[in-house]
N, C-alpha and C. Protein backbone atom coordinates (compact mmCIF):
# COMPACT_ATOMS: atom_id res chain seq x y z
N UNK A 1 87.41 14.38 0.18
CA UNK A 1 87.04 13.17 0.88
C UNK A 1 85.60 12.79 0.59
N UNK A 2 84.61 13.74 0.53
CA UNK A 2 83.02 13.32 0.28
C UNK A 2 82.84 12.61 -1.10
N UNK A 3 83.73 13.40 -1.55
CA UNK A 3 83.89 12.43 -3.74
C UNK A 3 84.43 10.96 -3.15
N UNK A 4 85.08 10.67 -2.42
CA UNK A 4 85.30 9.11 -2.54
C UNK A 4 84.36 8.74 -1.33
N UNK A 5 83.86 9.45 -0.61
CA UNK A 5 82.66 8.84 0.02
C UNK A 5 81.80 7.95 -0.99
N UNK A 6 80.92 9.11 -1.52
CA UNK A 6 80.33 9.00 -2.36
C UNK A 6 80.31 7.78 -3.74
N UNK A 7 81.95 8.13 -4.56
CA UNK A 7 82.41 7.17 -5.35
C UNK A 7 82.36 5.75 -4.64
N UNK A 8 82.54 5.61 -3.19
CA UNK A 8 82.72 3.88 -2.50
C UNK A 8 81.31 3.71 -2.03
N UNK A 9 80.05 4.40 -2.42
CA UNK A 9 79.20 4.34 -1.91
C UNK A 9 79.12 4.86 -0.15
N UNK A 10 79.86 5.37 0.50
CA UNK A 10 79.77 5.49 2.03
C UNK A 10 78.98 6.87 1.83
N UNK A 11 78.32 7.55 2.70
CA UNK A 11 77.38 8.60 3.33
C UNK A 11 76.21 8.68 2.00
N UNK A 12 75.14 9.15 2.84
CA UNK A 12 73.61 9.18 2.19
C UNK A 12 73.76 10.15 1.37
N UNK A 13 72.55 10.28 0.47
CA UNK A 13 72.32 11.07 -0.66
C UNK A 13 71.16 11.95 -0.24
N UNK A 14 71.00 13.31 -0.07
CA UNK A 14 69.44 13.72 -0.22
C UNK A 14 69.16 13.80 -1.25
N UNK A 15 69.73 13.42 -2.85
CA UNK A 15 68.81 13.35 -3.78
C UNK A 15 67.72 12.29 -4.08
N UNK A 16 66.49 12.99 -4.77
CA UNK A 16 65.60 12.17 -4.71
C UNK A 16 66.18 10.49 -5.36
N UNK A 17 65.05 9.57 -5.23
CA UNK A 17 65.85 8.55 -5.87
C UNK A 17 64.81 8.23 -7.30
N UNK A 18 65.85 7.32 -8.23
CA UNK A 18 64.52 7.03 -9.58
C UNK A 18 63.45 6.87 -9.25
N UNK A 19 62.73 7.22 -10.31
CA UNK A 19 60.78 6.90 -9.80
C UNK A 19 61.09 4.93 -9.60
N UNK A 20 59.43 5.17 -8.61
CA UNK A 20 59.46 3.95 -8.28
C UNK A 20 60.15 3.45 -6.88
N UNK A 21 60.82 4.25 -6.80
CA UNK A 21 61.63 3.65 -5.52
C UNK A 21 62.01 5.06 -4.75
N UNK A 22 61.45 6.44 -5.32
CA UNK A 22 61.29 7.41 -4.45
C UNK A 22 60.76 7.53 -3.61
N UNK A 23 61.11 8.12 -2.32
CA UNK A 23 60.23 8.31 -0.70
C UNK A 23 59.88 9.85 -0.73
N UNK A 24 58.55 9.75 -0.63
CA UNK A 24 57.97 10.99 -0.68
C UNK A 24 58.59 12.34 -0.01
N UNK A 25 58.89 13.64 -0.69
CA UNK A 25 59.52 14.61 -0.61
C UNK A 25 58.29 15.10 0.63
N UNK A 26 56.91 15.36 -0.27
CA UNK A 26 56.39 16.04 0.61
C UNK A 26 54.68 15.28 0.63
N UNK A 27 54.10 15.33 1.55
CA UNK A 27 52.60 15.13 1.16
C UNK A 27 51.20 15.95 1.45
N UNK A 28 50.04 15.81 0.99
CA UNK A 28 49.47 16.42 1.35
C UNK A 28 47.66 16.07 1.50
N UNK A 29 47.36 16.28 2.06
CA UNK A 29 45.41 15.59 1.48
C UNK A 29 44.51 16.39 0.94
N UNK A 30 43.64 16.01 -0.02
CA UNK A 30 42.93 16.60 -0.63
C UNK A 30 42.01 15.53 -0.89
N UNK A 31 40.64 16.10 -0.34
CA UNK A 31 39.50 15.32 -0.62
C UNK A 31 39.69 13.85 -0.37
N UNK A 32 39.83 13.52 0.63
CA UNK A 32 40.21 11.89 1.12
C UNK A 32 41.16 11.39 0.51
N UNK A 33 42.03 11.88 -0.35
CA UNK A 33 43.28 11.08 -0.96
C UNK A 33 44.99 11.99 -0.62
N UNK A 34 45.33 11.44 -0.52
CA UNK A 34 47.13 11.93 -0.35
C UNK A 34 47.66 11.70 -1.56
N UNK A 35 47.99 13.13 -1.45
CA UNK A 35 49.10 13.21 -3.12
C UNK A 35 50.56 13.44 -2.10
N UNK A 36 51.53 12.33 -2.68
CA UNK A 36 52.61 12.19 -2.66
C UNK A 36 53.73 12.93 -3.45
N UNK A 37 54.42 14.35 -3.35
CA UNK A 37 55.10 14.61 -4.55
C UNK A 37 56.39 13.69 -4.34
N UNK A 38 56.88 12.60 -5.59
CA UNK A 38 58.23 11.70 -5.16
C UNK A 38 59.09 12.18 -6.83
N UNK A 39 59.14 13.72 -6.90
CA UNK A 39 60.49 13.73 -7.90
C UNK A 39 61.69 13.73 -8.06
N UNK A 40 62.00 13.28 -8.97
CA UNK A 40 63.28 12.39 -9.19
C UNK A 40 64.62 12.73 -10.08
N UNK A 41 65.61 12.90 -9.98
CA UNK A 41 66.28 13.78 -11.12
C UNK A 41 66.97 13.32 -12.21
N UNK A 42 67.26 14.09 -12.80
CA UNK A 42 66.41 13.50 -14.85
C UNK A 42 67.58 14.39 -15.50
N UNK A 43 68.50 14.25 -15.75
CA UNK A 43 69.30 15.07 -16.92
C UNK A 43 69.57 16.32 -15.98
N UNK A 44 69.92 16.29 -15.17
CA UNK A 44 70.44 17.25 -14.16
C UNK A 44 69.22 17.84 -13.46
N UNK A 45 68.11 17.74 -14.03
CA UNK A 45 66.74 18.18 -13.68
C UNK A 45 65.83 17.41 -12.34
N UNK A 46 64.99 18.56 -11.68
CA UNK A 46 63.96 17.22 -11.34
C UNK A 46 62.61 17.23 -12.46
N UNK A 47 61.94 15.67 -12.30
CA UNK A 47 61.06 15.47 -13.31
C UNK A 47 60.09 15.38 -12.45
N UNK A 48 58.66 15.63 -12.70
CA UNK A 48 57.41 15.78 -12.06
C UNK A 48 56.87 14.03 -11.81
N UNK A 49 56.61 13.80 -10.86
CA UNK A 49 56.73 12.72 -10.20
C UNK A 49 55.64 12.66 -8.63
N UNK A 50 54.34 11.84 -8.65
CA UNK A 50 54.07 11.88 -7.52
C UNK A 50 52.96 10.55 -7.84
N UNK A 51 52.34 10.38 -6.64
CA UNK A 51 51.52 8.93 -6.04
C UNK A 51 50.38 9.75 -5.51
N UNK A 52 49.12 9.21 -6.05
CA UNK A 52 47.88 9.83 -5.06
C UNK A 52 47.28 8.29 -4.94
N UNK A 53 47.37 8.47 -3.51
CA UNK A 53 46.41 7.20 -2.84
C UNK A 53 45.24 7.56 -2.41
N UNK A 54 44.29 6.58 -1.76
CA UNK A 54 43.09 6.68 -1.42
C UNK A 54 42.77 5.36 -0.68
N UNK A 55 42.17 4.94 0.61
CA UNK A 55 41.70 3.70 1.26
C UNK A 55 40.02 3.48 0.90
N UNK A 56 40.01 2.52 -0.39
CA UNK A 56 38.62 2.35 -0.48
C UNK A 56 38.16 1.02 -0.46
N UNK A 57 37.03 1.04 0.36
CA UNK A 57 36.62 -0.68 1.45
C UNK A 57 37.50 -1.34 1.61
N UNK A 58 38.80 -0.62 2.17
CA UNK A 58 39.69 -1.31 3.38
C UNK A 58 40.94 -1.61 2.49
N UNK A 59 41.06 -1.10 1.18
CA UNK A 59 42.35 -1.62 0.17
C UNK A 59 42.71 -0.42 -0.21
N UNK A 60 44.06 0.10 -0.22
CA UNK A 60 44.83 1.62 -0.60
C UNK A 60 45.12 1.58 -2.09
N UNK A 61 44.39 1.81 -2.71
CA UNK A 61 44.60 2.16 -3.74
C UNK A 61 45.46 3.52 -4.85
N UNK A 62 46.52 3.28 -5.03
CA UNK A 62 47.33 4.04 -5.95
C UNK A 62 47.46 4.18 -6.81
N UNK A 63 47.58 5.57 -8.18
CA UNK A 63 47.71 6.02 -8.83
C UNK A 63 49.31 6.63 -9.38
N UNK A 64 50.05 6.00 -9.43
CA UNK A 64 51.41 7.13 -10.22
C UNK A 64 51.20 7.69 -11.29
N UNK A 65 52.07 9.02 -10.86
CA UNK A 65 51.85 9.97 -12.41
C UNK A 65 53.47 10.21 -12.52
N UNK A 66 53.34 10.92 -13.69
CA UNK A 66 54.93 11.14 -14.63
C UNK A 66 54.00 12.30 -15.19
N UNK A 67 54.94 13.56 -15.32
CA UNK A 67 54.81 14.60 -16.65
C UNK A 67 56.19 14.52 -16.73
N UNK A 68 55.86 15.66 -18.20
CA UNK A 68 57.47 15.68 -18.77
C UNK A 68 57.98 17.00 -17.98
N UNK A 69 57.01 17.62 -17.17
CA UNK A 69 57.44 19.21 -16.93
C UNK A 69 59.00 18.96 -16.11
N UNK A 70 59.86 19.19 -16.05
CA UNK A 70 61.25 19.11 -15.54
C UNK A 70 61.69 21.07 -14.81
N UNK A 71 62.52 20.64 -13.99
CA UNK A 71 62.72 21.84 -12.98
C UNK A 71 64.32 22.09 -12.60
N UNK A 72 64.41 22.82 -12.06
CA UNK A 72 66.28 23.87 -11.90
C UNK A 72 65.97 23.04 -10.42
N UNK A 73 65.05 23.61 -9.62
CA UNK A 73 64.91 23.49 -7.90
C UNK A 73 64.00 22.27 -7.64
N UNK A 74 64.70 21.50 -6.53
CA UNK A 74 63.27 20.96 -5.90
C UNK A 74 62.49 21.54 -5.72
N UNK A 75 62.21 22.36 -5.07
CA UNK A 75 61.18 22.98 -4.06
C UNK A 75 59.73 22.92 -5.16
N UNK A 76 60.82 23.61 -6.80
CA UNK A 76 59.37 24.06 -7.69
C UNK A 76 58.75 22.75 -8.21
N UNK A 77 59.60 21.42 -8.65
CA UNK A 77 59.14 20.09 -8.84
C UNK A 77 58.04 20.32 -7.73
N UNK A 78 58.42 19.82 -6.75
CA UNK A 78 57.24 19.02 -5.75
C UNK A 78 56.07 19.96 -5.75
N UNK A 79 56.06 21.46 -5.64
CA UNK A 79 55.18 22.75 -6.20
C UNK A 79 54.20 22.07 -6.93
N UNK A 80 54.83 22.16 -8.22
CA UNK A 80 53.77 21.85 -9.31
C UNK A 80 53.50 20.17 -9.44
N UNK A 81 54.20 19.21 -8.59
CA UNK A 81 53.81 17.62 -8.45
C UNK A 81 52.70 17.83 -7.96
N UNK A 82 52.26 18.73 -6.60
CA UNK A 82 51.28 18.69 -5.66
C UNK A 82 49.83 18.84 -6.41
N UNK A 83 50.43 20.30 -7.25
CA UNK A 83 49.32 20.93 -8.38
C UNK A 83 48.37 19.58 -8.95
N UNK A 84 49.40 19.28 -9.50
CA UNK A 84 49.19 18.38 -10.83
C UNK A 84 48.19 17.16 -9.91
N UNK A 85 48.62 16.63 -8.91
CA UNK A 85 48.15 15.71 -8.29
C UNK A 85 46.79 16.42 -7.68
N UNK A 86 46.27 17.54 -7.35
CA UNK A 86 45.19 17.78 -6.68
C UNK A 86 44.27 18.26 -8.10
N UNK A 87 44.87 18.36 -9.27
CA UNK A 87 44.37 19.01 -10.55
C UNK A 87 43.65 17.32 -10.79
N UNK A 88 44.46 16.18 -11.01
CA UNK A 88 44.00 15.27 -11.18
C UNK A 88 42.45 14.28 -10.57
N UNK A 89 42.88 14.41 -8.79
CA UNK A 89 41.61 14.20 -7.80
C UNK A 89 41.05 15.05 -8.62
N UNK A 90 40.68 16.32 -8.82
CA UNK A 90 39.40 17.54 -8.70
C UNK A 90 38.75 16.78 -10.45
N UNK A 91 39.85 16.22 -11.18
CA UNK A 91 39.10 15.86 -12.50
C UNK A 91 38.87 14.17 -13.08
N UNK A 92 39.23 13.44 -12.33
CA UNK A 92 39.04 11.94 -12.45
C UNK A 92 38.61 11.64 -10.96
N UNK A 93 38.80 11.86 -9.69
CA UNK A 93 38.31 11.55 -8.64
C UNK A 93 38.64 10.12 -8.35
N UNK A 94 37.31 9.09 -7.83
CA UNK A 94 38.04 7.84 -7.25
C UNK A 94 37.99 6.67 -9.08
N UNK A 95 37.68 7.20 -10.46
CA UNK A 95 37.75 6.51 -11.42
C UNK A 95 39.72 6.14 -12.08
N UNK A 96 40.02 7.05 -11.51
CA UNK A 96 41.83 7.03 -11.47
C UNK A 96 42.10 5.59 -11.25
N UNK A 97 41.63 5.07 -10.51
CA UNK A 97 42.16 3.93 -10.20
C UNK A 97 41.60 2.86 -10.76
N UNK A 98 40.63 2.85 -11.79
CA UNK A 98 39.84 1.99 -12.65
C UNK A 98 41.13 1.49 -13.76
């Protein structure tokens, strides 16, 4: 019965959804900005996927990233999304958004 749920579109999905239109798995702050991990699944995979924002003089400014790194588990995507996103703040800071 859940296969023709599913097939007629009826009951929700917890898989992530395509980039772009993903709702953040998990978030976190670092140094005045929120990294968003939003990965998405890719060839049976999830693909590394996240948003780091920042509110500067009153306008939220965002950054999306994409790697190619791909994963078996959520849990390890959003892991190394978080990485990648606090690796990024610590080495471009507020010029990311230039």
């Amino acid at each position: 019965m859940s296969f023709l749920k599913r097939l007629f579109g009826g009951g929700g999905s917890s898989e992530p959804e395509a980039p772009g239109k993903a709702k953040p798995v998990k978030e976190i702050e670092h140094k005045g900005f929120v990294v968003a991990a939003t990965p998405y699944k890719a060839d049976g995979q999830y693909q590394t996927c996240g948003v780091i924002s920042k509110e500067i003089d009153g306008v939220v400014k965002e950054h999306r990233f994409i790697r190619a790194d791909r994963f078996a588990g959520l849990d390890d995507a959003v892991d190394i999304t978080l990485k990648k996103g606090v690796q990024l703040i610590d080495e471009q800071g507020e010029r990311m958004f230039n």
